[in-house]
Protein backbone atom coordinates (compact mmCIF):
# COMPACT_ATOMS: atom_id res chain seq x y z
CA UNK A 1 116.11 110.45 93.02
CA UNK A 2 115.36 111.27 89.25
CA UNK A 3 116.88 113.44 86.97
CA UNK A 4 114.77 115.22 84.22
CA UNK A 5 117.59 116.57 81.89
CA UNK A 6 121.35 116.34 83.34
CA UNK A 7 123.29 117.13 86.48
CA UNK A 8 126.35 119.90 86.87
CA UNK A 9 129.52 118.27 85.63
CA UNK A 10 131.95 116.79 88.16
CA UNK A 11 131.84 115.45 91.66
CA UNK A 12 130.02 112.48 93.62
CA UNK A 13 126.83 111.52 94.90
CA UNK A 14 125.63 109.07 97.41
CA UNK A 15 122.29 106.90 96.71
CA UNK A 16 121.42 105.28 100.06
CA UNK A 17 117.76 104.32 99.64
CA UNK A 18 116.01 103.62 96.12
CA UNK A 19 117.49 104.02 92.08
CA UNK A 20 118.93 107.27 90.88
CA UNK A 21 116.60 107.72 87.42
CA UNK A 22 118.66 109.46 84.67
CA UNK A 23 117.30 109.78 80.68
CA UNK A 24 120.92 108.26 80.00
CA UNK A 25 124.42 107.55 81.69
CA UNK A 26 125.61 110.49 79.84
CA UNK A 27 123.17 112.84 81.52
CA UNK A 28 125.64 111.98 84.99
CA UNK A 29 128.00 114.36 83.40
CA UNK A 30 131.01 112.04 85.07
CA UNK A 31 129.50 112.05 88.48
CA UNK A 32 130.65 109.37 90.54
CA UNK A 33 127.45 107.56 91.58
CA UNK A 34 128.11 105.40 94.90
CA UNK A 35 124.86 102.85 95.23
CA UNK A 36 124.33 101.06 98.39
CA UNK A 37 121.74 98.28 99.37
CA UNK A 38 121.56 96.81 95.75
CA UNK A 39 120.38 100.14 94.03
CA UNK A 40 120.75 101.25 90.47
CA UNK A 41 120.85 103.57 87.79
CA UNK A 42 117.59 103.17 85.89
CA UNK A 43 117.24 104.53 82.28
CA UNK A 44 114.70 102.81 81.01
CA UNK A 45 111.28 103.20 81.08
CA UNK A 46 111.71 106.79 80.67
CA UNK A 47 110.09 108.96 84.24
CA UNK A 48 107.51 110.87 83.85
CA UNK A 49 108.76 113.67 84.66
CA UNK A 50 105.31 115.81 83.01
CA UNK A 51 102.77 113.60 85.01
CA UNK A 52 104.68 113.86 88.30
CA UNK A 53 105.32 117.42 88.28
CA UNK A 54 101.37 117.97 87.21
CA UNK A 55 100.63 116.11 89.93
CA UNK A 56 102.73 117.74 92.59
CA UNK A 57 101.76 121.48 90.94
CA UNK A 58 98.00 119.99 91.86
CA UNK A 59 98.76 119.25 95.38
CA UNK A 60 101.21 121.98 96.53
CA UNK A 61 97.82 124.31 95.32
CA UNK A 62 95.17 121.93 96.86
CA UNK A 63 97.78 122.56 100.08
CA UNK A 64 97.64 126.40 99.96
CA UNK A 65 94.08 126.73 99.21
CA UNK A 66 93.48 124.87 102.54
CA UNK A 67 91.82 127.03 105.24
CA UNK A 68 93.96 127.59 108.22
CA UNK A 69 93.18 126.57 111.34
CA UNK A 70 96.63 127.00 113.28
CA UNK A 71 98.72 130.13 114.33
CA UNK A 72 102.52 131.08 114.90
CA UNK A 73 103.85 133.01 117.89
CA UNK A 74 106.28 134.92 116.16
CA UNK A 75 108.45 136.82 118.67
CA UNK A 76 109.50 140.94 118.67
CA UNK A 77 112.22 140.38 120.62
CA UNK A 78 115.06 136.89 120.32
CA UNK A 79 112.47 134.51 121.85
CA UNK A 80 111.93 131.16 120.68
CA UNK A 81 109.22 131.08 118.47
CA UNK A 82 105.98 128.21 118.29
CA UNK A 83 103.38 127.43 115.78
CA UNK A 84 100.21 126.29 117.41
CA UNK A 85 98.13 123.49 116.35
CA UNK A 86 95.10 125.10 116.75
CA UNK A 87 92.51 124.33 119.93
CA UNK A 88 89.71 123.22 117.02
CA UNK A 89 91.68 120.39 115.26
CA UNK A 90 90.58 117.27 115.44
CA UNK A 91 92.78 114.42 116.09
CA UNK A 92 93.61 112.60 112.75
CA UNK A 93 92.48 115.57 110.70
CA UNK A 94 95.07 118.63 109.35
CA UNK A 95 96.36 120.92 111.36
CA UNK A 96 96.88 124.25 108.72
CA UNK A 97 99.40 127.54 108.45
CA UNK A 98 99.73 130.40 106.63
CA UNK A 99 102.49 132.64 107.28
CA UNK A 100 104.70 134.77 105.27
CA UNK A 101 107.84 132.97 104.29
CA UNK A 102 110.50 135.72 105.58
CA UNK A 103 108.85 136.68 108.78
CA UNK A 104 109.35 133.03 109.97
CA UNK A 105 112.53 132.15 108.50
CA UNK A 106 114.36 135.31 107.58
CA UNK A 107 113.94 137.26 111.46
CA UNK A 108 116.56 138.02 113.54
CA UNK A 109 114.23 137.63 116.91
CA UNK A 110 113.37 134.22 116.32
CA UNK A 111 116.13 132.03 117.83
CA UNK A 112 114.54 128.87 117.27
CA UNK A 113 111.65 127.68 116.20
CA UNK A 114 109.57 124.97 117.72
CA UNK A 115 105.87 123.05 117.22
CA UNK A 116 103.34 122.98 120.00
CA UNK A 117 100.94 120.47 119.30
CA UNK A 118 98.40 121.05 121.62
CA UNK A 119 97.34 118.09 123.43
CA UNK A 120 96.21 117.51 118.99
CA UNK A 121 96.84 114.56 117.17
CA UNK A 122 96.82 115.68 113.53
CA UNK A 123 97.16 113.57 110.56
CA UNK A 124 99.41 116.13 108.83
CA UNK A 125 100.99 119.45 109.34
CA UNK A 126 100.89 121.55 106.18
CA UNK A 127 103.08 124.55 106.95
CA UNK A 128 101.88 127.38 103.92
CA UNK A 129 104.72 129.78 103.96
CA UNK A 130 103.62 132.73 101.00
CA UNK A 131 106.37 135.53 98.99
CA UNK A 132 108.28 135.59 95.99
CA UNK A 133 112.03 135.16 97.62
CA UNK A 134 112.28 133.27 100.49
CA UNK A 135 115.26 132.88 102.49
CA UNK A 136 115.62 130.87 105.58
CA UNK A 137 119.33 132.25 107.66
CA UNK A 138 118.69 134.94 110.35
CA UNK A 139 115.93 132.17 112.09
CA UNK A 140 117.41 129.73 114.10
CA UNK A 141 117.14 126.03 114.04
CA UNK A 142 114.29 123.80 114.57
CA UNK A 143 114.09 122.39 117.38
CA UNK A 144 112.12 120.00 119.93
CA UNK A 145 109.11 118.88 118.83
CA UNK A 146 109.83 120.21 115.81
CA UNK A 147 112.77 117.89 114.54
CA UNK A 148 110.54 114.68 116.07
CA UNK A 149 111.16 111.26 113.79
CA UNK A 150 107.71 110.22 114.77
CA UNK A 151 105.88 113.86 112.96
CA UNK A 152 108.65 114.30 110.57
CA UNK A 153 106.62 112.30 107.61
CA UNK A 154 103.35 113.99 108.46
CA UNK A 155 105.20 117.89 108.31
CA UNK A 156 105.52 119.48 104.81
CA UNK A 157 106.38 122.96 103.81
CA UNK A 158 104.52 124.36 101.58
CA UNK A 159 106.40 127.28 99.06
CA UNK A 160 103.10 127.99 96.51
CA UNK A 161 103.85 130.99 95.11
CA UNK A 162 108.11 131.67 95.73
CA UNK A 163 110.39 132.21 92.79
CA UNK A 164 113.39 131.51 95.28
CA UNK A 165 113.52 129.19 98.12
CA UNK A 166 117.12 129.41 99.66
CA UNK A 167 117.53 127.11 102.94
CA UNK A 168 120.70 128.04 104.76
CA UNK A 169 119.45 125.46 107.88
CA UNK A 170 118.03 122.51 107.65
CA UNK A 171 114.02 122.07 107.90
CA UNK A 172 112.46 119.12 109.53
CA UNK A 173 110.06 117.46 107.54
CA UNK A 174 109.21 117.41 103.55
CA UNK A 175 109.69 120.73 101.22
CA UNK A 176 107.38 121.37 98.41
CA UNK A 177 108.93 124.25 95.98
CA UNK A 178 108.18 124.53 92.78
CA UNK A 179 110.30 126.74 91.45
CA UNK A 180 114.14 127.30 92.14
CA UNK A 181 115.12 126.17 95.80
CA UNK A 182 118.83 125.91 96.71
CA UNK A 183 120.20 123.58 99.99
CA UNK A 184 123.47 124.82 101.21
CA UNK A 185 123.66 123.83 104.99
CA UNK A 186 123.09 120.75 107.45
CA UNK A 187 120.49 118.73 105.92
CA UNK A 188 116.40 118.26 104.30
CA UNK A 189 115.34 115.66 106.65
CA UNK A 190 112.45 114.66 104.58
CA UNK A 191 111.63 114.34 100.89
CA UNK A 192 112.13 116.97 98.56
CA UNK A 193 109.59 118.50 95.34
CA UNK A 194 111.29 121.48 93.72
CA UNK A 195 111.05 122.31 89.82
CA UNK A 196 114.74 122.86 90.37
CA UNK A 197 117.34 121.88 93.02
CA UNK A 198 120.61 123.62 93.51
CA UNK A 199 122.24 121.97 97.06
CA UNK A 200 125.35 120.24 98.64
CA UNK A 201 123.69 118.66 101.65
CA UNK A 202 122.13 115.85 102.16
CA UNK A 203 118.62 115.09 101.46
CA UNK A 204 117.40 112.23 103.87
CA UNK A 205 114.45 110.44 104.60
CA UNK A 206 111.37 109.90 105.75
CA UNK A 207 108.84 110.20 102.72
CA UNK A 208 106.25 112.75 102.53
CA UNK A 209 102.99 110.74 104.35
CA UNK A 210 100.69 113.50 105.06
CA UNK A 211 98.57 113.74 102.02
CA UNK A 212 97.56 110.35 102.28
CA UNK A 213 94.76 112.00 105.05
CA UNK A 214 93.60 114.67 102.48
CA UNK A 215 91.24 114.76 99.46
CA UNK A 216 92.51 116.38 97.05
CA UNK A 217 90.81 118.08 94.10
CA UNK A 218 92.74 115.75 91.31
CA UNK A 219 90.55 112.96 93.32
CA UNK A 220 88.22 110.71 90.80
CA UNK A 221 85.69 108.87 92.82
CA UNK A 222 83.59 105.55 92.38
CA UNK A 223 80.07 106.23 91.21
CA UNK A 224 77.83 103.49 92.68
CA UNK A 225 76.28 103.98 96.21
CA UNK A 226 76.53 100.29 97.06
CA UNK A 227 80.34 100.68 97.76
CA UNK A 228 82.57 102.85 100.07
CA UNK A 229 83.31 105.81 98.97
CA UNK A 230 86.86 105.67 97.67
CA UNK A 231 89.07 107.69 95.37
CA UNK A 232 92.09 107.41 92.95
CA UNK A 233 94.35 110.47 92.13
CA UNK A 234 92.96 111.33 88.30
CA UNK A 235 96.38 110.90 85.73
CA UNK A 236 95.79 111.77 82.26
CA UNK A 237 98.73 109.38 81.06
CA UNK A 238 96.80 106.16 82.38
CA UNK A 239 93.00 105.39 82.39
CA UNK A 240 90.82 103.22 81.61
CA UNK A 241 88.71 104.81 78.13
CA UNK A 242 89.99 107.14 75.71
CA UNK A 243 88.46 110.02 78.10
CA UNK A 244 90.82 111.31 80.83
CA UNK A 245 89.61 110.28 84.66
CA UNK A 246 86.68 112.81 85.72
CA UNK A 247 87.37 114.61 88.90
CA UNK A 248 84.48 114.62 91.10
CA UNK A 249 85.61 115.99 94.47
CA UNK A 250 83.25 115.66 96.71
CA UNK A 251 82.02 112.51 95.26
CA UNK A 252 78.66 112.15 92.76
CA UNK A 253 77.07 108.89 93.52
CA UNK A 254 73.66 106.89 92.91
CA UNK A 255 72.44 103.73 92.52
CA UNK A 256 72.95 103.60 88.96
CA UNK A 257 76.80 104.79 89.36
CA UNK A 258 75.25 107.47 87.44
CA UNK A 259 75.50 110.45 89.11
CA UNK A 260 79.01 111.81 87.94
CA UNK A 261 78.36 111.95 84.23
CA UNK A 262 76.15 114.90 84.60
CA UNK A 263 78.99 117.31 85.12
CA UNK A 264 82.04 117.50 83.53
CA UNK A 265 83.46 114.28 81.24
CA UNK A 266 81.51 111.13 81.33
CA UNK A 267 84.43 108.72 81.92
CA UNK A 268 82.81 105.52 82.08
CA UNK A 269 84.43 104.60 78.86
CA UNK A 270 86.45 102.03 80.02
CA UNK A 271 84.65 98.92 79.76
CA UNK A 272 83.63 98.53 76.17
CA UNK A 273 81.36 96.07 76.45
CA UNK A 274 80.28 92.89 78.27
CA UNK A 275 78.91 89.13 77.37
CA UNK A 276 77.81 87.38 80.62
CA UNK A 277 75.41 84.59 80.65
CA UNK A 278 74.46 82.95 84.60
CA UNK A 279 76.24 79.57 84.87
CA UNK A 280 78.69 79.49 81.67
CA UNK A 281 82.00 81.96 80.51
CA UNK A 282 81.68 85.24 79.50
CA UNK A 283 84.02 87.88 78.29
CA UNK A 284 84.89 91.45 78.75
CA UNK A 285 86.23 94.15 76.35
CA UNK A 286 88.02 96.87 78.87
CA UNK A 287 89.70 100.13 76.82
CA UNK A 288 93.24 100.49 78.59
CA UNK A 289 95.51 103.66 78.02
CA UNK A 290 99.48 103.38 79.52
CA UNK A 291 101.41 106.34 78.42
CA UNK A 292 103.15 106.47 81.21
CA UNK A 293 106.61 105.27 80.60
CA UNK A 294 106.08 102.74 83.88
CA UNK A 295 104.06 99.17 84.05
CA UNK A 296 100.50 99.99 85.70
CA UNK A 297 98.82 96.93 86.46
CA UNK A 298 94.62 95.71 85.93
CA UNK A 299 92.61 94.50 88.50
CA UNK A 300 88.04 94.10 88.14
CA UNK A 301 85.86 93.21 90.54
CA UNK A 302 82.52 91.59 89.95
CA UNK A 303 80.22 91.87 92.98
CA UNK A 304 78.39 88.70 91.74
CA UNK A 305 75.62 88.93 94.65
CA UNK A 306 75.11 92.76 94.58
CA UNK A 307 75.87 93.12 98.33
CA UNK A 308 78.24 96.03 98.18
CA UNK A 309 81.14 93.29 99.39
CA UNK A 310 83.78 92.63 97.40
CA UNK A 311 86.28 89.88 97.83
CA UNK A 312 83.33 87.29 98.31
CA UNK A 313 82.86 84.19 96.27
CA UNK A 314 79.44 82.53 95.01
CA UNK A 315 78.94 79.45 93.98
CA UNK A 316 82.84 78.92 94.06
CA UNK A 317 83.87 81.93 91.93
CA UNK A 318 85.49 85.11 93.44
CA UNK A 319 84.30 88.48 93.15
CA UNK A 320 87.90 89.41 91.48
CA UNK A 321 87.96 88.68 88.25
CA UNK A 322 91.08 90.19 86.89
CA UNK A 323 93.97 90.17 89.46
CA UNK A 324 97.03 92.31 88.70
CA UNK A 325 97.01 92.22 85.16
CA UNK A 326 100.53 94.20 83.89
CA UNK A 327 99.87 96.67 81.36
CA UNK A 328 102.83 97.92 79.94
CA UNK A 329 104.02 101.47 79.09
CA UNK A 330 102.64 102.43 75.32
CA UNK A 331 99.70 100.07 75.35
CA UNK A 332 96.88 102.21 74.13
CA UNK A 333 93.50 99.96 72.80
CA UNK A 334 90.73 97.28 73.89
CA UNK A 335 91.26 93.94 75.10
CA UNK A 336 89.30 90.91 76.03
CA UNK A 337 88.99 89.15 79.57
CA UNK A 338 87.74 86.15 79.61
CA UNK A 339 85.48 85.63 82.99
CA UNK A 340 83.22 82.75 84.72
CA UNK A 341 79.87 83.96 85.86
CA UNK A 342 78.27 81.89 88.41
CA UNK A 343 75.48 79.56 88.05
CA UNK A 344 74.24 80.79 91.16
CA UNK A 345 73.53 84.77 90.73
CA UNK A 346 70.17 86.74 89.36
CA UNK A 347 70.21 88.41 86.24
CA UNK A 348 70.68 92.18 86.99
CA UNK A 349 71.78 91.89 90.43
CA UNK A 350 75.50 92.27 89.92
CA UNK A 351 77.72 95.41 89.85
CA UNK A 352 81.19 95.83 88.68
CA UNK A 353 84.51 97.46 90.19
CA UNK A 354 87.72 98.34 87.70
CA UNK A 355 90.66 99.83 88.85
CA UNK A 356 94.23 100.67 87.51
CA UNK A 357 96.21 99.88 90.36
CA UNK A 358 99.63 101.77 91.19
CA UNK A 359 98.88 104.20 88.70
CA UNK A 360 95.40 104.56 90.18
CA UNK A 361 92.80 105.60 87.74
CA UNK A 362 89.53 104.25 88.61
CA UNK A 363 86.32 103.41 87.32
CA UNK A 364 82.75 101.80 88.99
């Protein structure tokens, strides 16, 4: 839990699982904060609230933008009503709604409400639900399949465009509003991402999982054919180079890791520059950039051999040449590495791999 400014004066609050984040003790307003399981307040570094926020405004609109590929049976009489996986998802990919907010959760025929999966196995469940003011009482529960512990982490509910989100029952899953939403019965089983939060329920696990299956268009991709294609969410606070991470969704890449700098920013600023001689030490200047009130840490990869492997060794030195390297919040410059090359490697025949783990901004 993190607080951005303060909370409402008076009362108590339970942490069960992770720190409560808070600019200052003061900013409790003389809650009484009961930890559990060793937790904390934390005041220091500072959250990033602006980064977090940017990144969740990103996603909630990467979420709605998504074409949908499952339906609702919405009742005209009380019925219990279902949304569908639809008959073309593939297991392990998204299964997608778009419904209006009210009709689902604001309709006196709908007694409960209930998921029918479909014989599908779908890596996430993103439930769009569209209007302005969006009110979920005359609904009923969900049930069923619906409430399942197993699906809960994979289910979010998606409010892009409300003003108001006002749950009067509890939803099963993760709730993405980014504007005002307000909790005042049962419980959010699941994690919550609202601009702000007015509720006196409880707000319970399990974290949101099911974004970890989609692409996103924040996504910054290596460059270089001769690895895997993988990506890192793009964060202007940390980087690697004075130019913010290039977003490059689908990825752009060639044999000379190339390919992306021909649209949009060339961010392959990061390493400054390189002395390597075959068989004796060598150094390298890398360009780091924390502003992001957290420790991110450092970690290059040398593919020595140029067989697209990493995590080899030749001639008794490994592949990783930097290995979790903190950088702490506010560092902002170039640095030297210091780096064995092996004795037995051809000149030209390596490529290397940076990457700002945690924080994840990338660069081949």
């Amino acid at each position: 839990m993190a607080i951005q400014n303060s909370i409402a004066a008076g009362g108590s609050i339970n942490v069960v699982n992770g720190d409560l984040w808070a600019p200052s003790a003061a900013a409790l307003n003389g809650f009484t904060i009961n930890y559990s399981a060793g937790n904390s307040l934390v005041t220091s570094p500072a959250f990033d609230f602006a980064t977090v926020f940017s990144s969740i405004t990103a996603e909630s609109a990467t979420y709605a933008a998504m074409a949908a590929n499952s339906t609702a049976t919405i009742p005209s009489s009380p019925a219990i009503a279902y949304l569908n996986v639809g008959s073309g998802v593939a297991d392990g990919t998204p299964a997608v709604f778009s419904l209006d907010g009210n009709t689902l959760l604001h309709n006196g025929n709908i007694q409960t409400i209930d998921l029918n999966l479909n014989g599908k196995n779908p890596s996430a469940i993103i439930i769009n639900l569209t209007g302005a003011s969006i009110n979920y009482d005359w609904s009923g529960e969900n049930i069923n399949v619906l409430r399942d512990t197993f699906l809960r982490p994979k289910i979010l509910w998606n409010f892009p465009n409300a003003t108001s989100v006002t749950l009067g029952k509890p939803l099963y899953g993760s709730t993405c509003s980014l504007c005002h939403a307000h909790g005042s019965w049962g419980a959010i089983e699941g994690s919550v991402m609202a601009k702000d939060y007015l509720g006196n329920v409880a707000v319970k696990l399990p974290l949101w999982e099911g974004g970890a299956s989609i692409c996103t268009d924040a996504s910054d991709f290596g460059d270089s054919l001769l690895f895997a294609d993988a990506s890192s969410t793009a964060i202007a606070t940390i980087k690697l180079g004075a130019n913010a991470g290039d977003v490059d969704s689908p990825p752009a890449a060639n044999a000379a890791a190339t390919a992306d700098d021909l649209a949009g920013t060339d961010d392959e600023d990061g390493l400054i520059s390189a002395t390597l001689t075959i068989g004796s030490s060598g150094t390298l200047f890398i360009n780091r950039v924390n502003g992001s009130g957290a420790n991110a840490c450092l970690n290059a990869w040398i593919d020595w051999d140029g067989d697209g492997i990493l995590g080899e060794t030749n001639g008794g030195i490994a592949d990783q040449v930097i290995a979790n390297v903190v950088i702490p919040p506010g560092t902002s410059g170039n640095q030297s590495y210091a780096v064995t090359v092996p004795s037995s490697i051809l000149a030209g025949q390596f490529m290397p791999d940076f990457d700002h783990l945690h924080q994840q901004s990338r660069a081949d």
